[in-house]
Structure formats: structure tokens, C-alpha cells
C-alpha atoms as a PDB file:
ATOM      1  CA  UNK A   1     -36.612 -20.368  -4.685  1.00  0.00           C
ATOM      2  CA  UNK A   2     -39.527 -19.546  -2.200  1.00  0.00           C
ATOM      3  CA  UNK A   3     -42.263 -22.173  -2.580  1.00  0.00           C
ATOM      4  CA  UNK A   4     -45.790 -21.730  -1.263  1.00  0.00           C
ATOM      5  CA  UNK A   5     -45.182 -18.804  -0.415  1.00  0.00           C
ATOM      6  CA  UNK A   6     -48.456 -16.044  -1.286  1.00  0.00           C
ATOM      7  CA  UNK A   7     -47.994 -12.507  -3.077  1.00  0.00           C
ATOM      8  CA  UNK A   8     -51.112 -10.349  -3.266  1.00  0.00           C
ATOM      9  CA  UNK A   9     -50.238  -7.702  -6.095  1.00  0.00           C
ATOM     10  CA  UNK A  10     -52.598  -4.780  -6.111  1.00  0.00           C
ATOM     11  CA  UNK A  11     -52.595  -2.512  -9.322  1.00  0.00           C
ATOM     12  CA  UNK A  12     -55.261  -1.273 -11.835  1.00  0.00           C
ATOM     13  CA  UNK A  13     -53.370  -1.492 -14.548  1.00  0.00           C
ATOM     14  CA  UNK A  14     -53.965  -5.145 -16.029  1.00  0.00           C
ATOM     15  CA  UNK A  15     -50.153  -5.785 -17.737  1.00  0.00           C
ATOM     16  CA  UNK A  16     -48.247  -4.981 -14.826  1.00  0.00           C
ATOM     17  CA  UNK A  17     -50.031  -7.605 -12.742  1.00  0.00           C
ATOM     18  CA  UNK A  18     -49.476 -10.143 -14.920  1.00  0.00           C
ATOM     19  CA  UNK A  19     -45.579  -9.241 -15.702  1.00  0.00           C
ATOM     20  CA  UNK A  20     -45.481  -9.480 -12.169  1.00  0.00           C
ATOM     21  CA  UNK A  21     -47.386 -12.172 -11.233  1.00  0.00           C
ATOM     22  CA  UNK A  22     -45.046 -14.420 -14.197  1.00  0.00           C
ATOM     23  CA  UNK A  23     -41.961 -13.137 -12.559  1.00  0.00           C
ATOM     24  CA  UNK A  24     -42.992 -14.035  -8.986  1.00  0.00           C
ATOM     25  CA  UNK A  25     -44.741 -17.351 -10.066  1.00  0.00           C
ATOM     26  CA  UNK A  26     -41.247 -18.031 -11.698  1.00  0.00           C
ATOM     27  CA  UNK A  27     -39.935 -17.873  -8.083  1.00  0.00           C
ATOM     28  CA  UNK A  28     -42.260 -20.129  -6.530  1.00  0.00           C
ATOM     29  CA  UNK A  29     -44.387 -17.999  -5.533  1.00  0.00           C
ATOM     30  CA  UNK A  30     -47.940 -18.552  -5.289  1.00  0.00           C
ATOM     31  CA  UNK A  31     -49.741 -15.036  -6.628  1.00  0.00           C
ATOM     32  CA  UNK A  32     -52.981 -13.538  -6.186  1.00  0.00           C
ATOM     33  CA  UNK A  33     -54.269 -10.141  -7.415  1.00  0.00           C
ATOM     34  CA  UNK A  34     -56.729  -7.445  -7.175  1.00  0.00           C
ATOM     35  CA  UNK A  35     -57.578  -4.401  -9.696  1.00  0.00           C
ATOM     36  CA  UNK A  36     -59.089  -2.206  -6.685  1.00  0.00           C
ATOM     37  CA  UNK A  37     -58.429  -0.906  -3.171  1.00  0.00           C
ATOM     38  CA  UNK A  38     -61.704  -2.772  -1.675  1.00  0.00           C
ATOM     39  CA  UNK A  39     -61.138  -5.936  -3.822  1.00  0.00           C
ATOM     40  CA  UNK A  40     -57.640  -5.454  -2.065  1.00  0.00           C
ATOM     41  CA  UNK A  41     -58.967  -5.730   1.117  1.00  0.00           C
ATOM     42  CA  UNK A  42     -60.991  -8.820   0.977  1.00  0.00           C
ATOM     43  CA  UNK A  43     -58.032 -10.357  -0.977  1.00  0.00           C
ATOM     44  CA  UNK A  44     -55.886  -9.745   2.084  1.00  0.00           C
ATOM     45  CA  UNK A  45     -58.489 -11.221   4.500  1.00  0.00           C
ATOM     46  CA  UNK A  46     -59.482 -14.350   2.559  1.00  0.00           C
ATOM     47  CA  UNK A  47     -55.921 -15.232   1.236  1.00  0.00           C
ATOM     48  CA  UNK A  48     -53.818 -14.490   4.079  1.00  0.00           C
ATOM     49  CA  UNK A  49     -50.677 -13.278   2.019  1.00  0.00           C
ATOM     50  CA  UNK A  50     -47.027 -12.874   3.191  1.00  0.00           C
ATOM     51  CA  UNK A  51     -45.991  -9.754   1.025  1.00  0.00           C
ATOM     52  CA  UNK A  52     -48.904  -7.054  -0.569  1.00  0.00           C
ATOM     53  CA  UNK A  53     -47.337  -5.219  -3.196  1.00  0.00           C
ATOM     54  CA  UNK A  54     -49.849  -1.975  -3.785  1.00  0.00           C
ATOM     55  CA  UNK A  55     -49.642   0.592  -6.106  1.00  0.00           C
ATOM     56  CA  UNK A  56     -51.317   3.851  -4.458  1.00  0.00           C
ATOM     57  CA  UNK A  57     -53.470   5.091  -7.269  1.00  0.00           C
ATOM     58  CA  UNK A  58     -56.361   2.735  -7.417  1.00  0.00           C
ATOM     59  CA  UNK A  59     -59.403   3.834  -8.752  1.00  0.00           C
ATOM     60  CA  UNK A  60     -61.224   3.499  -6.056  1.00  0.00           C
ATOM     61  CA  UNK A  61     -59.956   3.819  -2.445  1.00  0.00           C
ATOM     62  CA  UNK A  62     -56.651   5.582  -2.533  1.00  0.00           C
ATOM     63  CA  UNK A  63     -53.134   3.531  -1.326  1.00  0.00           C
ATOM     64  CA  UNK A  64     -52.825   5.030   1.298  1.00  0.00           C
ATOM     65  CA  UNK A  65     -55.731   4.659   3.113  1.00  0.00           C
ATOM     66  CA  UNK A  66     -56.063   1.120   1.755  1.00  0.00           C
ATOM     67  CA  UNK A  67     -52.826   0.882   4.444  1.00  0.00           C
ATOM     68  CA  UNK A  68     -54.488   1.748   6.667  1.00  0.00           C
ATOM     69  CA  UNK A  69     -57.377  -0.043   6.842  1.00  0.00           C
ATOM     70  CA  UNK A  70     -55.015  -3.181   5.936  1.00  0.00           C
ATOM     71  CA  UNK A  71     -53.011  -2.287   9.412  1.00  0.00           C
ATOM     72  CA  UNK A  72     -55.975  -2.144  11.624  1.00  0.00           C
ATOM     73  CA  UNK A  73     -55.940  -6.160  12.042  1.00  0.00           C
ATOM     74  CA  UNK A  74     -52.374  -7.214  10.130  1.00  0.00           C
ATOM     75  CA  UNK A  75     -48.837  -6.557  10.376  1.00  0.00           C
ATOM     76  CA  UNK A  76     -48.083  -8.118   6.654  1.00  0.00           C
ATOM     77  CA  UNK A  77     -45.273  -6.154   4.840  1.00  0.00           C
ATOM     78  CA  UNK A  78     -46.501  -4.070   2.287  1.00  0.00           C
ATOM     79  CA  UNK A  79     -44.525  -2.852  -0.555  1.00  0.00           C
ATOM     80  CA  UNK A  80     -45.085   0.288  -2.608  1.00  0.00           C
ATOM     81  CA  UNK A  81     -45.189   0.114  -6.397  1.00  0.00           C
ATOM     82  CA  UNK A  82     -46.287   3.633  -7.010  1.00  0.00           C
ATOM     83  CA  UNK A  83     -44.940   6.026 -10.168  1.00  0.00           C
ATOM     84  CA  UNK A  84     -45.881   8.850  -7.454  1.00  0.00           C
ATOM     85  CA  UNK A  85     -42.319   9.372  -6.759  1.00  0.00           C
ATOM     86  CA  UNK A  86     -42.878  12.841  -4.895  1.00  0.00           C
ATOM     87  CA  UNK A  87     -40.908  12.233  -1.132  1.00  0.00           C
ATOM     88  CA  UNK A  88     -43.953  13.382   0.096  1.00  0.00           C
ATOM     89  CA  UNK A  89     -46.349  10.345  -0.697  1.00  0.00           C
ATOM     90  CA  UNK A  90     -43.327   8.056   0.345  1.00  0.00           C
ATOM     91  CA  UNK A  91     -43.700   9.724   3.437  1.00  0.00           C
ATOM     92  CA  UNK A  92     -47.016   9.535   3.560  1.00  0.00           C
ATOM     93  CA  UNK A  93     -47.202   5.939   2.439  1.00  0.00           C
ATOM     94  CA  UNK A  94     -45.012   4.500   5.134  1.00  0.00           C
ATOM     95  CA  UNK A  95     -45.982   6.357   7.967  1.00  0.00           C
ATOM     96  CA  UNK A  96     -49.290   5.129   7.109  1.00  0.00           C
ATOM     97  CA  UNK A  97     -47.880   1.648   8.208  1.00  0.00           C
ATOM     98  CA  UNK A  98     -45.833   0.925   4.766  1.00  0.00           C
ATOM     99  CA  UNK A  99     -42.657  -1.078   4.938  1.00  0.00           C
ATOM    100  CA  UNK A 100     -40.964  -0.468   1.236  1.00  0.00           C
ATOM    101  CA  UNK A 101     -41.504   1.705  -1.312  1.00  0.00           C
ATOM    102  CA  UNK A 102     -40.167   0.945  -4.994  1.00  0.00           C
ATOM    103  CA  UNK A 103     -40.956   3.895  -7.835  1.00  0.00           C
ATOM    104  CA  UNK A 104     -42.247   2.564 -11.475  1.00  0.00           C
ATOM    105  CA  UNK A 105     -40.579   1.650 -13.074  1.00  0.00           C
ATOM    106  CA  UNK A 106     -38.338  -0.753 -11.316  1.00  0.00           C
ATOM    107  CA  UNK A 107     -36.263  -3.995 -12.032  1.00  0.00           C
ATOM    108  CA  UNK A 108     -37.671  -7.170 -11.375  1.00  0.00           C
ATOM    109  CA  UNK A 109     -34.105  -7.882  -9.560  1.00  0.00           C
ATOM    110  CA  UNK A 110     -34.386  -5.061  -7.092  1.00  0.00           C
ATOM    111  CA  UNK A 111     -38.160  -6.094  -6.374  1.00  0.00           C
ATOM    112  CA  UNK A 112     -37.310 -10.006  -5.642  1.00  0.00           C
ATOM    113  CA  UNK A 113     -34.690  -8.517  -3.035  1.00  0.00           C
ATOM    114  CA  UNK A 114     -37.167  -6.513  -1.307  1.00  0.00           C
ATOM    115  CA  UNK A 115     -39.625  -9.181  -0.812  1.00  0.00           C
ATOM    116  CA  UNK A 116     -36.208 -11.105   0.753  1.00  0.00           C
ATOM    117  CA  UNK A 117     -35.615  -8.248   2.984  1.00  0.00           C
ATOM    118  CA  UNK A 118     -39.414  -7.892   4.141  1.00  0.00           C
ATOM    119  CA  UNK A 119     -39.600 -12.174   4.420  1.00  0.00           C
ATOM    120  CA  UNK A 120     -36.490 -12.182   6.220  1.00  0.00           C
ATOM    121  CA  UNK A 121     -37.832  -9.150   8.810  1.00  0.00           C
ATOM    122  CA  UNK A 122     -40.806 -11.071   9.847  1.00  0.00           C
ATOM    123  CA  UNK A 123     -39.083 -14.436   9.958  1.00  0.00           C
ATOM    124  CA  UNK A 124     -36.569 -12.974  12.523  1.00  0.00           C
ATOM    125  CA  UNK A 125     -37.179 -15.116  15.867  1.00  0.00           C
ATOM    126  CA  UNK A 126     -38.768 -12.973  18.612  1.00  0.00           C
ATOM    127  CA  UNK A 127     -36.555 -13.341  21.504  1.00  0.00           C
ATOM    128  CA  UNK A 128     -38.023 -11.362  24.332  1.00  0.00           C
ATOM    129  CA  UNK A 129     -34.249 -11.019  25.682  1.00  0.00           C
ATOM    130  CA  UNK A 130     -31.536 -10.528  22.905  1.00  0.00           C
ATOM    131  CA  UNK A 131     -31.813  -9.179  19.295  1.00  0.00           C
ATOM    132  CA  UNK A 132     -29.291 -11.050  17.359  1.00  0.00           C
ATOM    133  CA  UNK A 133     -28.262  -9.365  13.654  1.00  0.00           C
ATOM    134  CA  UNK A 134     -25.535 -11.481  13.360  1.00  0.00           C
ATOM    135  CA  UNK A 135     -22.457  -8.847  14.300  1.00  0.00           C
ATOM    136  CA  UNK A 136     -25.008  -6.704  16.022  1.00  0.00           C
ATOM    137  CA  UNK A 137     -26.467  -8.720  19.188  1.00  0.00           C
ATOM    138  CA  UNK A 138     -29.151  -6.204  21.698  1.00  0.00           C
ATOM    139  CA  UNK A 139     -29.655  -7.676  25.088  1.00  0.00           C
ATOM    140  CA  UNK A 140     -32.804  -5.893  25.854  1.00  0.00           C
ATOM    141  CA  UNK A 141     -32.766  -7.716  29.345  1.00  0.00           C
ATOM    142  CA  UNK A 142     -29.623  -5.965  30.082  1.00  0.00           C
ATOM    143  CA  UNK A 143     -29.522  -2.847  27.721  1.00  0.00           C
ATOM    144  CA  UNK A 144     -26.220  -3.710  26.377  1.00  0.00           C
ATOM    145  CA  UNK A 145     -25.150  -4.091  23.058  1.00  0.00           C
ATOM    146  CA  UNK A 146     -21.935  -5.862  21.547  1.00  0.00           C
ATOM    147  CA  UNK A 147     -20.943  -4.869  17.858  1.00  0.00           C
ATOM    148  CA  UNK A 148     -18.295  -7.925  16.591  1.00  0.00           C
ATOM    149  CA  UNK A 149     -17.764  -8.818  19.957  1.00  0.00           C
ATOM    150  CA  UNK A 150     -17.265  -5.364  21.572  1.00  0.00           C
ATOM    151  CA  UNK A 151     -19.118  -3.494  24.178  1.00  0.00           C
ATOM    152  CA  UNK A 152     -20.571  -0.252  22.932  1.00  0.00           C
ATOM    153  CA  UNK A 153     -21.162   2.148  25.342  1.00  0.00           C
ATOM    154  CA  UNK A 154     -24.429   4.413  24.321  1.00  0.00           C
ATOM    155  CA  UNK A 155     -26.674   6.885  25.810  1.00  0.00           C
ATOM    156  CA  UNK A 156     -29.972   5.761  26.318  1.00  0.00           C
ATOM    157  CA  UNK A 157     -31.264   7.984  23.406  1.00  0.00           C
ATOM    158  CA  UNK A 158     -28.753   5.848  21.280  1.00  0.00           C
ATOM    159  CA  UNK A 159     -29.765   2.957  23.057  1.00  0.00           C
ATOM    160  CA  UNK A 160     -33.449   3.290  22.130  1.00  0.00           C
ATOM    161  CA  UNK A 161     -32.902   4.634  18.957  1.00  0.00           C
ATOM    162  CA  UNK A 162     -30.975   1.575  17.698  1.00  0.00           C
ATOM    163  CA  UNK A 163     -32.960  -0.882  19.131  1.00  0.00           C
ATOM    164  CA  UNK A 164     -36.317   0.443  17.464  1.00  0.00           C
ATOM    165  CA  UNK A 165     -34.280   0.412  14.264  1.00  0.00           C
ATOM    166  CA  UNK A 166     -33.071  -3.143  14.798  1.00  0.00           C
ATOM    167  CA  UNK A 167     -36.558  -4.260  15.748  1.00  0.00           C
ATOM    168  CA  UNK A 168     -37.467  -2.604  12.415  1.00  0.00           C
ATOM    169  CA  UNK A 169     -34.336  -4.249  10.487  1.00  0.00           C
ATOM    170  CA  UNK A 170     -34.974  -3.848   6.366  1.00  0.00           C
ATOM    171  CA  UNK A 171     -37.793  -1.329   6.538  1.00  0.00           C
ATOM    172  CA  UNK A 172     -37.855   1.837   5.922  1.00  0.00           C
ATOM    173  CA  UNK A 173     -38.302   4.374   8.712  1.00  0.00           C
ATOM    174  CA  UNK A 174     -39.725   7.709   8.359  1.00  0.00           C
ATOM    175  CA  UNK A 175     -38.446  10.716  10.582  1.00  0.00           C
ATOM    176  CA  UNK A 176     -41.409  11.384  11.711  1.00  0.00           C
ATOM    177  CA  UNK A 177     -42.013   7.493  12.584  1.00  0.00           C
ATOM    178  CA  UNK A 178     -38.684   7.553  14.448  1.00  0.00           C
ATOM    179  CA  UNK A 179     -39.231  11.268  16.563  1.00  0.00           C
ATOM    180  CA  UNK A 180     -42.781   9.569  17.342  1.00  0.00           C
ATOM    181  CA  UNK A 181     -41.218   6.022  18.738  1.00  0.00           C
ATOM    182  CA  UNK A 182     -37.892   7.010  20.115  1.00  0.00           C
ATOM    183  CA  UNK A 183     -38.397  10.933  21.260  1.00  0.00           C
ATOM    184  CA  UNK A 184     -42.655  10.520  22.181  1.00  0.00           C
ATOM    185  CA  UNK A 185     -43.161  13.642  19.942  1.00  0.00           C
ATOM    186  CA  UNK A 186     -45.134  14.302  16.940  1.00  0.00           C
ATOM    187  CA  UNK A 187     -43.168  16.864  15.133  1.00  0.00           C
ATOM    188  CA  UNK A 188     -40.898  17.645  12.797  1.00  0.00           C
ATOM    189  CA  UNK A 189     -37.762  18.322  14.475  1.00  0.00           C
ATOM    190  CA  UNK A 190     -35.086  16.150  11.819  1.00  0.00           C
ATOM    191  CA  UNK A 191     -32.348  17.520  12.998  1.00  0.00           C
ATOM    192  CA  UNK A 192     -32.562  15.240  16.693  1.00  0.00           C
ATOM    193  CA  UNK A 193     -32.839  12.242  14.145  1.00  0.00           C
ATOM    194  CA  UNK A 194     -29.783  13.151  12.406  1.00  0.00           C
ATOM    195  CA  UNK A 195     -27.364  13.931  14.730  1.00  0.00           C
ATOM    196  CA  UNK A 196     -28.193  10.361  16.926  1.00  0.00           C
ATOM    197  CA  UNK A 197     -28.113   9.077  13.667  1.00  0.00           C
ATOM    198  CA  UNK A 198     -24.621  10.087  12.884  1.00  0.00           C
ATOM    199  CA  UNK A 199     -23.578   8.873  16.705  1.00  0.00           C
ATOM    200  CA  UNK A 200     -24.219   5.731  16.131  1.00  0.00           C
ATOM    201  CA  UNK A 201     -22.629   5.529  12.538  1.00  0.00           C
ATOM    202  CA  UNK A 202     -19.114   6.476  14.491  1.00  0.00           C
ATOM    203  CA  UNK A 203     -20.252   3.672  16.960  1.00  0.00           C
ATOM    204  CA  UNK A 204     -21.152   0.612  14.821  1.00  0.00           C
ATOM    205  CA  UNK A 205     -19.994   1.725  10.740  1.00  0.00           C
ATOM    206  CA  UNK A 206     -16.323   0.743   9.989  1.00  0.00           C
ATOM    207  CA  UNK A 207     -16.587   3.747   7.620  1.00  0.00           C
ATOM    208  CA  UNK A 208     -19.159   6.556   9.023  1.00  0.00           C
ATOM    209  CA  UNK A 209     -18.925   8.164   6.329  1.00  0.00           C
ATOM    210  CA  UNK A 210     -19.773   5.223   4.023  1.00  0.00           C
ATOM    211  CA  UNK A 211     -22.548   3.591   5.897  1.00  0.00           C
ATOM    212  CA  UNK A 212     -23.089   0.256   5.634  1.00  0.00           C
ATOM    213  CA  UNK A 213     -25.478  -0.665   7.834  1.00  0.00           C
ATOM    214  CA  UNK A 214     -27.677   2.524   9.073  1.00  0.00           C
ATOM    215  CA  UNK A 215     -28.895   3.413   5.362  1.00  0.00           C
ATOM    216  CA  UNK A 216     -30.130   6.762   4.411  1.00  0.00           C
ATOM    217  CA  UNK A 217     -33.257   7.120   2.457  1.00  0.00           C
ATOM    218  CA  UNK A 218     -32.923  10.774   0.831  1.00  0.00           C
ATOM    219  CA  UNK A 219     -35.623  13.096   2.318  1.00  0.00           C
ATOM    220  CA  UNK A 220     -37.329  10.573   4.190  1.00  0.00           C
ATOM    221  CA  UNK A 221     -35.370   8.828   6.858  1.00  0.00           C
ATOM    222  CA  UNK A 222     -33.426   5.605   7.417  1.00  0.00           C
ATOM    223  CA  UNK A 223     -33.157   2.066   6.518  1.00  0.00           C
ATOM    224  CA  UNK A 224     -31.142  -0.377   9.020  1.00  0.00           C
ATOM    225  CA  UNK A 225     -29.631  -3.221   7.174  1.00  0.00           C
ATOM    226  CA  UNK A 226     -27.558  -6.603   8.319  1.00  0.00           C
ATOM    227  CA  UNK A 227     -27.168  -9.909   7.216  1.00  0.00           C
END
């Protein structure tokens, strides 16, 4: 149970905030909503919330841009409840600044775990010197990397790749966010993402071809995952 804990839910449509507001509230949560993109806004200056869950078509400001503004003064995970399920707007969403995306309708179940996943993100302790995933440990100090206990060995494309993923652990990552961070271009080019992609599958997946732990989000990019 997560106690205290505040969820600003963001939709115009007045029986989805309250089914979700009674399933969050169930959870401890403490929940707060808006009908609009500006009443969003103040919501998330005044309250202060953990998680914003926002649904892009408002009637007012649209989603996306309501991301944006929200990301010009706060890093709070923001979830996606959209029924725009075009790969286009998810791409659009989360390159915006986005961390999830879930498309209407969804399970209560599967939205409780991505609050986890975004909670558990942010939690993570900042350690200016190693990033510890539990089998996965990053010692940015000295740019090596130990997978259950073993040295990997990786280029420094692989290198930087993984650790902006691992920094990013649980969200979703857009191509383009990824070619932008790890290559310094603004471009298209998916194929670079892919094949690095697949290097470090045979590097830190027991199964490559059944990932585990570098996720792939059809058509938009990649999801990095560990307990």
C-alpha cells in the first residue's frame, strides 16, 4: 500500500476520474484531479504530485503541450492515458518529456504497476559514482560495468548507450530521444539504435532473443527494466 502518496489525474471525461481516483484512493493514495490542461497546470504547481496521469485530448490545451509546459520547472513522471493509440502521438507524447504511455482502455492492474515502476525510478538513490540495478552495477567513475558479477567489456557507444538507459530505468525511450542523448543527432537514423541495441542484448540478456531486461516498445523504442 502507498500512503500519502499524491496522484494528479487529468481527464475531461468526469467517470474515468472518479473510477480512477476510487481505485488509487483504495491504494492509499491521496488523489487530486483536473478536467482541463490549464486547471492541470496549476494543480501540478499548488499540489506538488508524485505521478500526473494525463489524457492528451483536453478540451482546452492539448496533452502534449500541457508536457511541456509541465517540464519547464518539474521532472514528475507523467503517465499517458490517451485512446489516441496511433505510434505517432506516443512518440510525440514522450519525446515531449512523457515517461509512460497506457492506451484506453486499460486494467487497473497494469496501471498500479506503472505508477510502481515510475515511483521506484525517481526513488532510485543518485550516486554520482555507481548505478546499482541490482545484477547490473555502472561505475560511472570508472566506466566499467559488471553484469552478475562479470566484467563486460563494451565500446563506448555501448557504454553510453546503456548507461542513459539505466539512468532512465522503467521509462520509455523514444528513438529519437536515444539518437539525440547517446549519438548528439537529431534524426531519424533507427537503424544505429537497433543494432547497439541488439549488442548489448548478447552482452547482458541470458536469452537475446527473449529479452528480459532491454524491452522493446513496437515502433517507438525501448524500455530498460530490472528489479
Amino acid at each position: 500500500m502507498e500512503h500519502n502518496l499524491k496522484v494528479l489525474i487529468v481527464d475531461d471525461e468526469v467517470q474515468i476520474r472518479r473510477l480512477i481516483k476510487v481505485s488509487l484512493e483504495g491504494h492509499g493514495y491521496v488523489v487530486f484531479d483536473a478536467p482541463t490542461g490549464k486547471s492541470a497546470i496549476d494543480s501540478a504547481i499548488m499540489q506538488k504530485p508524485e505521478v500526473i496521469l494525463l489524457d492528451l485530448g483536453l478540451p482546452d490545451i492539448d496533452g502534449k503541450e500541457v508536457i511541456r509546459r509541465i517540464r519547464e520547472w518539474s521532472d514528475t513522471p507523467i503517465i499517458i492515458l490517451s485512446a489516441r493509440d496511433q505510434e505517432e502521438e506516443k512518440i510525440q507524447a514522450l519525446d515531449a518529456g512523457a515517461n509512460d504511455y497506457l492506451t484506453k482502455p486499460f486494467g487497473v492492474g497494469e496501471l498500479m504497476a506503472r505508477i510502481r515502476v515510475c515511483l521506484r525510478a525517481v526513488r532510485e538513490p543518485q550516486d554520482d559514482e555507481v548505478l546499482d540495478l541490482g545484477e547490473l552495477k555502472i561505475d560511472l567513475g570508472k566506466h566499467t560495468v559488471l553484469f552478475a558479477n562479470n566484467r563486460i567489456k563494451l565500446t563506448p557507444i555501448q557504454y553510453n548507450l546503456l548507461v542513459y538507459m539505466a539512468k532512465n530505468v522503467g521509462k520509455v525511450l523514444t528513438h529519437r530521444q536515444l539518437l539525440k542523448e547517446v549519438w548528439g543527432v537529431d534524426g531519424n537514423e533507427i537503424q544505429y539504435v537497433r543494432v547497439y541495441v541488439g549488442q548489448l542484448r548478447q552482452k547482458i540478456e541470458p536469452d537475446p532473443s527473449r529479452p528480459r531486461y532491454i524491452i522493446t516498445e513496437s515502433g517507438i523504442g525501448y524500455r530498460m527494466m530490472f528489479e
